[in-house]
Protein backbone atom coordinates (compact mmCIF):
# COMPACT_ATOMS: atom_id res chain seq x y z
CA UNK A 1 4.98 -15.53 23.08
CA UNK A 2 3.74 -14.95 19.44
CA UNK A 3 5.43 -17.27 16.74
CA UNK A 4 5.68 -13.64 14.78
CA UNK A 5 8.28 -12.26 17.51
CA UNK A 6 10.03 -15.18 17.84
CA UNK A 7 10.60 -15.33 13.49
CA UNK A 8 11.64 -11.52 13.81
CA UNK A 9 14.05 -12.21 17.31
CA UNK A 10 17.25 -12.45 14.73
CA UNK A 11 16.56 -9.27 12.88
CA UNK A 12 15.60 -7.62 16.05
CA UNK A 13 19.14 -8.59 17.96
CA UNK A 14 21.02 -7.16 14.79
CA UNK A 15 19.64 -3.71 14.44
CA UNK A 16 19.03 -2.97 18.63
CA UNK A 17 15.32 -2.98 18.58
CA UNK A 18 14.09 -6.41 20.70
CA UNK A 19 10.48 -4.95 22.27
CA UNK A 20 9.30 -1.99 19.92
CA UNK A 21 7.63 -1.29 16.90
CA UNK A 22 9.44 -2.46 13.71
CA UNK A 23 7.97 -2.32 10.65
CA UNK A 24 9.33 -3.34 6.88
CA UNK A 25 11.25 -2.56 4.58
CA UNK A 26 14.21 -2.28 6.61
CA UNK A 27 17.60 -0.73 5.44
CA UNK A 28 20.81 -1.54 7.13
CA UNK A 29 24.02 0.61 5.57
CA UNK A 30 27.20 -0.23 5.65
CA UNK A 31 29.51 2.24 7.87
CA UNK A 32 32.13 4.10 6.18
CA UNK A 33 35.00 6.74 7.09
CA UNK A 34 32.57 9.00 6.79
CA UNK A 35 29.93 7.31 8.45
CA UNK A 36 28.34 4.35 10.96
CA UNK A 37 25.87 1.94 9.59
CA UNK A 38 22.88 3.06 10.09
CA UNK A 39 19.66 1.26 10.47
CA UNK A 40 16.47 2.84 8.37
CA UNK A 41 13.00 1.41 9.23
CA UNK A 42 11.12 3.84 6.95
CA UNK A 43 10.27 3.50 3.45
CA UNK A 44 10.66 7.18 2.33
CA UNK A 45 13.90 7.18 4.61
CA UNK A 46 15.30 4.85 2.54
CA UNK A 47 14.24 6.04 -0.72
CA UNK A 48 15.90 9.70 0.42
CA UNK A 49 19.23 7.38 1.04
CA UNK A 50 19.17 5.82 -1.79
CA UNK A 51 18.44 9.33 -4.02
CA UNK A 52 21.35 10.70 -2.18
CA UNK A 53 23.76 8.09 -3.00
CA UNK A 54 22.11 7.83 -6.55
CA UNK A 55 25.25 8.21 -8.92
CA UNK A 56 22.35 10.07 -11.60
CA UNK A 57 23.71 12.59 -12.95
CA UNK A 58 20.70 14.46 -14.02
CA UNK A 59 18.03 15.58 -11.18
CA UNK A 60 15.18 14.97 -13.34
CA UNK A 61 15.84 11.22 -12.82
CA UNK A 62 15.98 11.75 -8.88
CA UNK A 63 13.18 10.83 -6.65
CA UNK A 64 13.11 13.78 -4.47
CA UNK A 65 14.15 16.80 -7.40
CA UNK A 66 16.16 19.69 -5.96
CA UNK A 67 13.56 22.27 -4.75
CA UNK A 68 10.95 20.05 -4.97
CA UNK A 69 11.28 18.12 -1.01
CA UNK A 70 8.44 19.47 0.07
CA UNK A 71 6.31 19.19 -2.34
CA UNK A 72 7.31 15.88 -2.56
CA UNK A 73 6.87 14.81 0.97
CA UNK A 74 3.72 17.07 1.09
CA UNK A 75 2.49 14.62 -0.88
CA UNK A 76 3.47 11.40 0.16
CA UNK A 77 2.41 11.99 3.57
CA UNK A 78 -1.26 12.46 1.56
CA UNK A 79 -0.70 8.90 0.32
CA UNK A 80 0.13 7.50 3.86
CA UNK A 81 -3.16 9.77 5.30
CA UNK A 82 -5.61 7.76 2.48
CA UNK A 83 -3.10 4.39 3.10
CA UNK A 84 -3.74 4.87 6.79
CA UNK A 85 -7.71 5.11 6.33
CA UNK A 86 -7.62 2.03 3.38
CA UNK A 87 -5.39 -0.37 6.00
CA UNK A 88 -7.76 0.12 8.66
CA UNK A 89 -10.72 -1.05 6.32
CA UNK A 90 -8.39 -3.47 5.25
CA UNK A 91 -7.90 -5.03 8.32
CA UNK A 92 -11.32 -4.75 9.93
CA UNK A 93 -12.68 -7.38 7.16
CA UNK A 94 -10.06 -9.65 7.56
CA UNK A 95 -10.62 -9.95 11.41
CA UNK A 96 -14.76 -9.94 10.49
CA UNK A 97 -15.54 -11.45 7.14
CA UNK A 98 -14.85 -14.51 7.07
CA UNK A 99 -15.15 -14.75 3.18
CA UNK A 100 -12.40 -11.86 3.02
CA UNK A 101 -10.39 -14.46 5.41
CA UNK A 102 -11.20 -17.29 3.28
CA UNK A 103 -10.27 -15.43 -0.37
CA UNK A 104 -6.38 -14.79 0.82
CA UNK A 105 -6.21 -18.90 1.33
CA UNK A 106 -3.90 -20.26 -1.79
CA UNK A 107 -6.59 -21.73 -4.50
CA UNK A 108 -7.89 -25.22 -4.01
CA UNK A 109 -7.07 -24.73 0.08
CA UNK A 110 -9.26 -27.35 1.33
CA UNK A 111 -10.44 -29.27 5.16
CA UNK A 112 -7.15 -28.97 7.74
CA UNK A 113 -5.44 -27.11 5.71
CA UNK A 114 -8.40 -24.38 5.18
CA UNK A 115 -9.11 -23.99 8.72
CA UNK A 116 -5.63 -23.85 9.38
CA UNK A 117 -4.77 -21.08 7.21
CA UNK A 118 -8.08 -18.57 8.07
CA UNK A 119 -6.92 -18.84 11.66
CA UNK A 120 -3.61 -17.97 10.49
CA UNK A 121 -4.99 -15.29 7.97
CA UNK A 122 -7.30 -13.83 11.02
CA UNK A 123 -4.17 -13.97 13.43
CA UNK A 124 -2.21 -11.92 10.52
CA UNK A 125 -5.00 -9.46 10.57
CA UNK A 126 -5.00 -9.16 14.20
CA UNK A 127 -1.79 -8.16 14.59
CA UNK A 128 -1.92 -5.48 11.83
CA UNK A 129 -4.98 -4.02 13.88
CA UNK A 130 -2.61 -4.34 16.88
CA UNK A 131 0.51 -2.98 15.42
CA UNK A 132 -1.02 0.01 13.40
CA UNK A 133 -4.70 0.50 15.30
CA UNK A 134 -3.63 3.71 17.19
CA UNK A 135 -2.38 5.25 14.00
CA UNK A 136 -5.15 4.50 11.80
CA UNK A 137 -7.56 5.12 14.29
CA UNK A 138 -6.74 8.87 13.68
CA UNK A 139 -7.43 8.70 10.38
CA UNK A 140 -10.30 10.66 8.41
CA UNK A 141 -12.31 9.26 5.59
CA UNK A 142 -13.49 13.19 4.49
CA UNK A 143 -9.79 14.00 4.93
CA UNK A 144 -8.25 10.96 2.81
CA UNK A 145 -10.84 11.36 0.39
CA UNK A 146 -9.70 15.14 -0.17
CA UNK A 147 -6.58 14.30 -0.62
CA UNK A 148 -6.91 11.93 -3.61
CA UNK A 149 -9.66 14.23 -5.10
CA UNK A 150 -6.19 16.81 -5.08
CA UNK A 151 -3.70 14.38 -6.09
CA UNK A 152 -6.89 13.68 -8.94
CA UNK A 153 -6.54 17.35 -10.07
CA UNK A 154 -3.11 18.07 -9.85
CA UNK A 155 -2.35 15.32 -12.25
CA UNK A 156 -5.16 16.10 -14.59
CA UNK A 157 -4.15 19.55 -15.08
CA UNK A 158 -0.33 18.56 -15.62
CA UNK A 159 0.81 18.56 -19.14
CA UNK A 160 3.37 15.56 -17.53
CA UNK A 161 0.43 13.75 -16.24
CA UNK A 162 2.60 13.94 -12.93
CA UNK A 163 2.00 15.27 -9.42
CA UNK A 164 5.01 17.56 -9.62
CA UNK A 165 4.28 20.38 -12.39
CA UNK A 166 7.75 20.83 -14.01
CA UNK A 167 8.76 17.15 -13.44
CA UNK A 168 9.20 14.64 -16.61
CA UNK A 169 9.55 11.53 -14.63
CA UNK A 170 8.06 10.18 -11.81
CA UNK A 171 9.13 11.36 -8.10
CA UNK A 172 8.61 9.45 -5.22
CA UNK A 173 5.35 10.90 -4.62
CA UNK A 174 4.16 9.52 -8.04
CA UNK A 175 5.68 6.05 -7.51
CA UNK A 176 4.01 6.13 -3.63
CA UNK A 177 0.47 6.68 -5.07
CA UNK A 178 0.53 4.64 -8.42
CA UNK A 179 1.89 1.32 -5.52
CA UNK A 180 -1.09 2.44 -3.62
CA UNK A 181 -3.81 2.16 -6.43
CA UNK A 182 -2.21 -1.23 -8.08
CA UNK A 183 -2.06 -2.87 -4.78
CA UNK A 184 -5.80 -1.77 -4.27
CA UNK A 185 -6.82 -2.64 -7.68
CA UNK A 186 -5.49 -5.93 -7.47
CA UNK A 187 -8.65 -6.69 -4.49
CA UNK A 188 -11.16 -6.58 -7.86
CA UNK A 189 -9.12 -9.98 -8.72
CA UNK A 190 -9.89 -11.37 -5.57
CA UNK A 191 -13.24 -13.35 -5.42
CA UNK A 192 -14.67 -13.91 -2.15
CA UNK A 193 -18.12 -15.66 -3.63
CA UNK A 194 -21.37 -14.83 -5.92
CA UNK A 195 -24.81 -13.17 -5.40
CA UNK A 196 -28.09 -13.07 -6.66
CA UNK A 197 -28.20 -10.57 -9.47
CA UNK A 198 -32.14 -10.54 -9.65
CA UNK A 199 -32.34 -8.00 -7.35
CA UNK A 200 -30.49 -5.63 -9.52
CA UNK A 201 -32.26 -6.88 -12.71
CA UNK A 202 -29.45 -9.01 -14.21
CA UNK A 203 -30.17 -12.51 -14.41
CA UNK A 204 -28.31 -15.45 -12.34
CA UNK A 205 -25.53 -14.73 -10.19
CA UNK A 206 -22.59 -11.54 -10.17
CA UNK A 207 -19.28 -13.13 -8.42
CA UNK A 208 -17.87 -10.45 -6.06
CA UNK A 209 -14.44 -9.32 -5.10
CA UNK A 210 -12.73 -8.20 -1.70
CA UNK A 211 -12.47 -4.81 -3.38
CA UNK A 212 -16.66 -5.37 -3.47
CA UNK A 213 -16.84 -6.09 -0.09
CA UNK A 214 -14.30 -3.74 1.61
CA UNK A 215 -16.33 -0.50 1.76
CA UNK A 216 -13.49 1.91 1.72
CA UNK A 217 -12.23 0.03 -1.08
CA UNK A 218 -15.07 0.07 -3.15
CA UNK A 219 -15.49 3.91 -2.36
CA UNK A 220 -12.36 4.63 -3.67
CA UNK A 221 -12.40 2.71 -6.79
CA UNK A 222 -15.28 3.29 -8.40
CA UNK A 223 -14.87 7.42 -7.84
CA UNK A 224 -11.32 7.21 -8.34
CA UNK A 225 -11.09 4.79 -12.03
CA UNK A 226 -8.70 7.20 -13.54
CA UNK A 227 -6.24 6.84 -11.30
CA UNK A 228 -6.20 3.07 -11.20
CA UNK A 229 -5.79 3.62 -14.72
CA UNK A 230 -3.24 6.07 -14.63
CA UNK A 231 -1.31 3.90 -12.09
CA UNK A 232 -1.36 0.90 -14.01
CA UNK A 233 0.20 2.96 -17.03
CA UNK A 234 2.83 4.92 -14.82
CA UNK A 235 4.24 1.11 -13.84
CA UNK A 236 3.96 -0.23 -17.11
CA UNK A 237 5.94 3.07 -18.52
CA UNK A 238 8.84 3.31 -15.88
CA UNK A 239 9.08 -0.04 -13.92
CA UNK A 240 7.83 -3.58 -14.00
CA UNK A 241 3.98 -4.35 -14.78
CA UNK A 242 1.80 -4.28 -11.53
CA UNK A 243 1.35 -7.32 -9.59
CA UNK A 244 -1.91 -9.01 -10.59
CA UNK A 245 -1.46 -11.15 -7.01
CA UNK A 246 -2.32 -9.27 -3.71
């Protein structure tokens, strides 16, 4: 039986689900007069509980703005299609490369310990390509691409500099994509070893990054560099910085 099951067996008992899929965050409510607890495995389920029990007073500060749902979810579910088709890269190196095993060790990771931890890194992997391989599977490179070129434009062309045109703070949409870019950008401070410039005419050696060696990743950020950019700023305006760790 995998050591992973047996860690999650607790949380499983408590919220009824002991064989299927479970995925994090997870949300358990507390039950009311009005209401049982209720058990939310989703992440934009439990941002829609949390905007309706928001005590805001102003919808402009909501996540999902009256009249705006589904334009909202219309594009979050574009973030999950391009998440979907990133993961899926994601995972195929760390089950392959062995230097994109070797760069998620801690630093200084040496002997035992190293061989240890890339086992455990590849079995990590392994399970993600388990777990989500049927639904990224289905997804489209042509498609995700399109939708970040339109999440591209539709922020470009807003005065707000948002995805939602009459919106003056970030939805849920915005806060969706801006995670997605950070977390990517924070592959180009992963090094997974050097090469020989020579070839390109520099002289010596050019250390890479996962982000180098991920081709979906590298795809993505060097056509999309204004929307690292703009990600970066969005989380340094309205929340904490983003993570330089990945």
């Amino acid at each position: 039986m995998s050591p992973f099951y047996m860690a999650e067996l607790p949380l499983r008992w408590r919220i009824g689900n002991l064989t299927g899929k479970m995925t994090a965050p997870i949300l358990i409510t507390a039950a009311d007069d009005k209401q049982p607890s209720q058990v939310i495995m989703d992440s934009t389920g439990i941002a829609k509980w949390a905007d309706q029990h928001s005590r805001s007073s102003t919808d402009n500060a909501r996540l999902f703005p009256e009249g705006c749902e589904e334009e909202v979810d219309r594009w979050v579910q574009a973030v999950d299609q391009a998440s979907s088709w990133l993961r899926q890269g994601l995972a195929n190196a760390g089950v392959n490369n062995p230097a994109v095993t070797a760069a998620l060790l801690p630093p200084g990771t040496s002997g035992l310990g190293a061989l240890i931890g890339r086992n455990m890194v590849r079995m990590s992997f392994t399970r993600v390509v388990k777990k989500y391989g049927p639904e990224d599977s289905k997804a489209d490179q042509d498609k995700a691409l399109s939708e970040i070129r339109a999440a591209q434009r539709q922020i470009k062309f807003n005065p707000n500099r948002l995805l939602l045109a009459n919106s003056t703070a970030p939805s849920y949409a915005d806060i969706a994509l801006a995670t997605a870019f950070n977390f990517l950008a924070g592959f180009k401070k992963r090094p997974v070893g050097n090469i020989n410039a020579a070839s390109s005419g520099a002289e010596g050696v050019v250390q890479q990054s996962m982000a180098d060696v991920i081709p979906e990743f590298q795809l993505v950020l060097s056509e999309f560099g204004d929307l690292v950019d703009w990600s970066a700023d969005l989380a340094k305006k309205h929340w904490a910085a983003p993570n330089d760790s990945v």
